[in-house]
Protein backbone atom coordinates (compact mmCIF):
# COMPACT_ATOMS: atom_id res chain seq x y z
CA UNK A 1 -71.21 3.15 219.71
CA UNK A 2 -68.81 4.65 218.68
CA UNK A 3 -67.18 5.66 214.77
CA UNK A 4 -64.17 6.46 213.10
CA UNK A 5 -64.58 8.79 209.72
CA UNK A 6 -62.57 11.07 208.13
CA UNK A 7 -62.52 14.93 209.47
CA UNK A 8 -64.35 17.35 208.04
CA UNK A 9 -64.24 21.27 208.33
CA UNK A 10 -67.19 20.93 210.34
CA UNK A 11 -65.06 19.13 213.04
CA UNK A 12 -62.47 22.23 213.58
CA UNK A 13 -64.81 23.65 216.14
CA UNK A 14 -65.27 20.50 218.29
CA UNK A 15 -61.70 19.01 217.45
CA UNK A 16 -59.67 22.80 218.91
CA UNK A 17 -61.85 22.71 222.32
CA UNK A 18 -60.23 19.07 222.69
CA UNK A 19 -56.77 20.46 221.61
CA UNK A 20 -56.77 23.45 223.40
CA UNK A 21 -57.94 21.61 226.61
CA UNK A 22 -55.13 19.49 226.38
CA UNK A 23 -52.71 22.19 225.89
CA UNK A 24 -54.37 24.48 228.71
CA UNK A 25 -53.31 21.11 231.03
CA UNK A 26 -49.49 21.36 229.78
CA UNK A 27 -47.13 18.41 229.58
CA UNK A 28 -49.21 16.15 227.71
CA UNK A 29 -48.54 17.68 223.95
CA UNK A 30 -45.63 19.37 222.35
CA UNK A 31 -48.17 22.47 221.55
CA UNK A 32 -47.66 25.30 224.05
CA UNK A 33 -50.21 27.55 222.14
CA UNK A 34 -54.18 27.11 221.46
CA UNK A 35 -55.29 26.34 218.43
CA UNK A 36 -58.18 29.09 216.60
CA UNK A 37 -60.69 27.27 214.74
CA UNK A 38 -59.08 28.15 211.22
CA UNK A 39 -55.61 27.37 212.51
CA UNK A 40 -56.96 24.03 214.02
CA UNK A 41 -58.77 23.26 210.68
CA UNK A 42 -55.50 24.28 208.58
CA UNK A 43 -52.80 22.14 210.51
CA UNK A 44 -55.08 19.11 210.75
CA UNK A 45 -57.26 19.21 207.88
CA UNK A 46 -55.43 20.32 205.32
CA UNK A 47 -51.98 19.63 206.12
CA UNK A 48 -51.75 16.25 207.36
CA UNK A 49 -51.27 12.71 205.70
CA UNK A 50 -54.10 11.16 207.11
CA UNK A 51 -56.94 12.78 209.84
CA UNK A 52 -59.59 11.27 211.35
CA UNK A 53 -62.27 11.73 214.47
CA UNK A 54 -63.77 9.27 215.73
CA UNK A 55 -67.76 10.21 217.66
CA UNK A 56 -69.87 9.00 219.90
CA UNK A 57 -73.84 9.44 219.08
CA UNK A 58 -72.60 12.50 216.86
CA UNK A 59 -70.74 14.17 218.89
CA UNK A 60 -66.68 14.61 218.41
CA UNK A 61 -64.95 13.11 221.47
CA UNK A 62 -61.03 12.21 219.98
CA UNK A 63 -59.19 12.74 216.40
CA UNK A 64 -56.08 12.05 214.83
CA UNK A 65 -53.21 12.93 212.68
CA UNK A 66 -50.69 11.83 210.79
CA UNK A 67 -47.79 14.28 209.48
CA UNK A 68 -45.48 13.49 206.84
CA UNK A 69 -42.48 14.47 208.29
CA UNK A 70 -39.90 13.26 206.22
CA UNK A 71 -39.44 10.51 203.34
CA UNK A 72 -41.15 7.42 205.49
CA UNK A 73 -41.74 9.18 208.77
CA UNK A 74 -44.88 10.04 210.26
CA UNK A 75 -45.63 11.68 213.03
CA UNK A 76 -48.97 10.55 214.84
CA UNK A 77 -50.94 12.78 217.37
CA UNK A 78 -54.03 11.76 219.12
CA UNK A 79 -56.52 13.65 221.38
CA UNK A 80 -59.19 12.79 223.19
CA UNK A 81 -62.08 14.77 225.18
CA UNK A 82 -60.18 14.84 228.64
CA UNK A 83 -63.47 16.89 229.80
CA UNK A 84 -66.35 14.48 228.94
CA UNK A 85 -64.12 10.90 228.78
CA UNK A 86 -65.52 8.33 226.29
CA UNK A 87 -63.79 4.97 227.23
CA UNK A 88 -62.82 3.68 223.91
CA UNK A 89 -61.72 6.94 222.25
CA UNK A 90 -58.30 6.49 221.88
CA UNK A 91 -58.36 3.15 221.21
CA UNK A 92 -60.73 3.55 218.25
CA UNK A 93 -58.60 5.92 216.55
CA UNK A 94 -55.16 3.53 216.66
């Protein structure tokens, strides 16, 4: 089963392994560089609209976030764990 909640600092860790994965892979985000842990937990934590992660029997596999961009504009980003795949991930989080 999985469950959509709110991120927590306790999810940097888990949530920049999926990030920096994805970057390491190239083409698939607009981020070139990995994330650390504290710069992970600063852009998504603190400074989005919205975050959330969404886990499977505890574990993090996917989050999502929503920047304010501009005056009614978000931006949305979504990652999932392109190591260990959970079908469902992605669509859990939209």
């Amino acid at each position: 089963m999985l469950t959509v909640r709110p991120i927590e600092q306790k999810d940097a860790q888990a949530c920049a392994e999926i990030i920096n994965h994805t970057i390491s892979l190239g083409g698939a985000t607009a981020y070139e560089e990995p994330f650390s842990v504290d710069g992970f937990d600063q852009n998504y934590r603190e400074d989005t609209a919205l975050c959330f992660v969404v886990e499977q029997a505890g574990r993090v596999v996917g989050f999502q976030g929503l920047f304010d961009v501009s005056e009614g504009v978000l931006s949305v980003g979504s990652f999932t764990d392109q190591q260990n795949p959970v079908k469902g991930a992605g669509r859990a989080l939209i």
